[in-house]
Protein backbone atom coordinates (compact mmCIF):
# COMPACT_ATOMS: atom_id res chain seq x y z
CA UNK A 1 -85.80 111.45 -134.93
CA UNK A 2 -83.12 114.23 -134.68
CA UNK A 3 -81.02 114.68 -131.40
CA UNK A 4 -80.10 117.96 -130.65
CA UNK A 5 -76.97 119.36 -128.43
CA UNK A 6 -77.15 122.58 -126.66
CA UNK A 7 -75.57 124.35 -130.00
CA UNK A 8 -78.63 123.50 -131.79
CA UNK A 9 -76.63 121.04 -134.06
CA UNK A 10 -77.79 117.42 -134.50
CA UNK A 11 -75.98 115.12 -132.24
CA UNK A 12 -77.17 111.61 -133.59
CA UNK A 13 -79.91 110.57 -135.59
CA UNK A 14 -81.84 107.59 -134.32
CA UNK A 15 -84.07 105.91 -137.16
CA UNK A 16 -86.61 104.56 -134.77
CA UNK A 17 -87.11 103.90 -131.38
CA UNK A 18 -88.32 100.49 -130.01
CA UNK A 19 -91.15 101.50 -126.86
CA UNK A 20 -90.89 98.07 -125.03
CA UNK A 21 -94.28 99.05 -123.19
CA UNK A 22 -95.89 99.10 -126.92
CA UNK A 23 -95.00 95.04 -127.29
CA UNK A 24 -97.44 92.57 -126.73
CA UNK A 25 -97.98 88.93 -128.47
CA UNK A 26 -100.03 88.81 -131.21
CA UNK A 27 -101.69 85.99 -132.83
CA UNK A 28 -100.44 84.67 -136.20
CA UNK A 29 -103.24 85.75 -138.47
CA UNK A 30 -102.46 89.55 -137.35
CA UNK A 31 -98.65 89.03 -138.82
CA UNK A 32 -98.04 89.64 -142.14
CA UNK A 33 -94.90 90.49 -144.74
CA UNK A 34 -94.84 94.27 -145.77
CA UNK A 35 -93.19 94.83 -148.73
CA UNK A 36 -92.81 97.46 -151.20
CA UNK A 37 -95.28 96.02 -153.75
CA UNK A 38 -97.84 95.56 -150.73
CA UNK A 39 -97.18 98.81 -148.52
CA UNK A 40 -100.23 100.60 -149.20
CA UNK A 41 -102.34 98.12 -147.98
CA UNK A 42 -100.79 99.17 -144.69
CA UNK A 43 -99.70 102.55 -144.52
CA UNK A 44 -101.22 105.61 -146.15
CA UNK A 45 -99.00 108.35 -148.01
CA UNK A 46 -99.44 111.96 -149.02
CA UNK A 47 -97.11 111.42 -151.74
CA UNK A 48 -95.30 108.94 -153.66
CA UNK A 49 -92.00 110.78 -152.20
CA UNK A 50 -93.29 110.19 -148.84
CA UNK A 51 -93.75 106.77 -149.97
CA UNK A 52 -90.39 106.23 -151.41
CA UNK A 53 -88.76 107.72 -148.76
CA UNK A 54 -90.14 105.41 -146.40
CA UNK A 55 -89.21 102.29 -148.25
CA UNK A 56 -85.96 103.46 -148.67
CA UNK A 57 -85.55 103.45 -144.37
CA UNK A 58 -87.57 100.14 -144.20
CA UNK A 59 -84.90 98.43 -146.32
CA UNK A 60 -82.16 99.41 -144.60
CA UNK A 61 -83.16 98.57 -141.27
CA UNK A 62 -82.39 95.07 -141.75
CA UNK A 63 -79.04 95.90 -142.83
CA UNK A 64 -78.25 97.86 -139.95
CA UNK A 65 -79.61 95.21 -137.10
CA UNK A 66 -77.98 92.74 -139.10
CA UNK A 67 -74.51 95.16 -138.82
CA UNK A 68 -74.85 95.11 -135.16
CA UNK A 69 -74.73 92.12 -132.55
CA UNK A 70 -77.08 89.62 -132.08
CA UNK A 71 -80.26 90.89 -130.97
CA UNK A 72 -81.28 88.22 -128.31
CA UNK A 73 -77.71 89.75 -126.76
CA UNK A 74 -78.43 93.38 -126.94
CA UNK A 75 -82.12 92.45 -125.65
CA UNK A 76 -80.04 90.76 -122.61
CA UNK A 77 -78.27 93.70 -121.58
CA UNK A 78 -80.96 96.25 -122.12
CA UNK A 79 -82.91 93.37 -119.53
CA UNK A 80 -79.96 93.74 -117.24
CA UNK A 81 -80.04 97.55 -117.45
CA UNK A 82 -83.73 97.84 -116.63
CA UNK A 83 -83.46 95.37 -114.02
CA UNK A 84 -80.79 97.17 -112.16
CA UNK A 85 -83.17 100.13 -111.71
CA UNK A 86 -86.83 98.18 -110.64
């Protein structure tokens, strides 16, 4: 999702957001591996562009959490953020 400044130009460009009110447990026979081969049987496309696209930002996700500290650490500080404000 685009961010926009007050010029209209884009500012950053986020490739998801994570809504920590959306995560709940979930019991192991819900979880399964999504790949590319197998993505249809999860998620419906309009085209195969759409499709390709979307593959394309699903594998580099892991590249880009894996470029950036340790999640259990940022998940600490966003805890310590939150907490400062309840």
């Amino acid at each position: 999702m685009p961010v926009h400044g007050r010029d209209g130009r884009i500012k950053k460009h986020f490739a998801g957001v994570v809504h920590l009110n959306y995560i709940f447990p979930a019991p192991e026979s819900a979880i399964f591996n999504v790949t590319a081969q197998n993505i249809t049987n999860f998620r419906r496309f309009s085209t195969e562009q759409q499709k390709s696209k979307y593959i394309d930002l699903l594998s580099k996700e892991p590249k880009v959490i894996n470029n950036q500290e340790n999640i259990a650490s940022r998940a600490y500080k966003l805890y310590e953020t939150v907490k400062f404000f309840v």
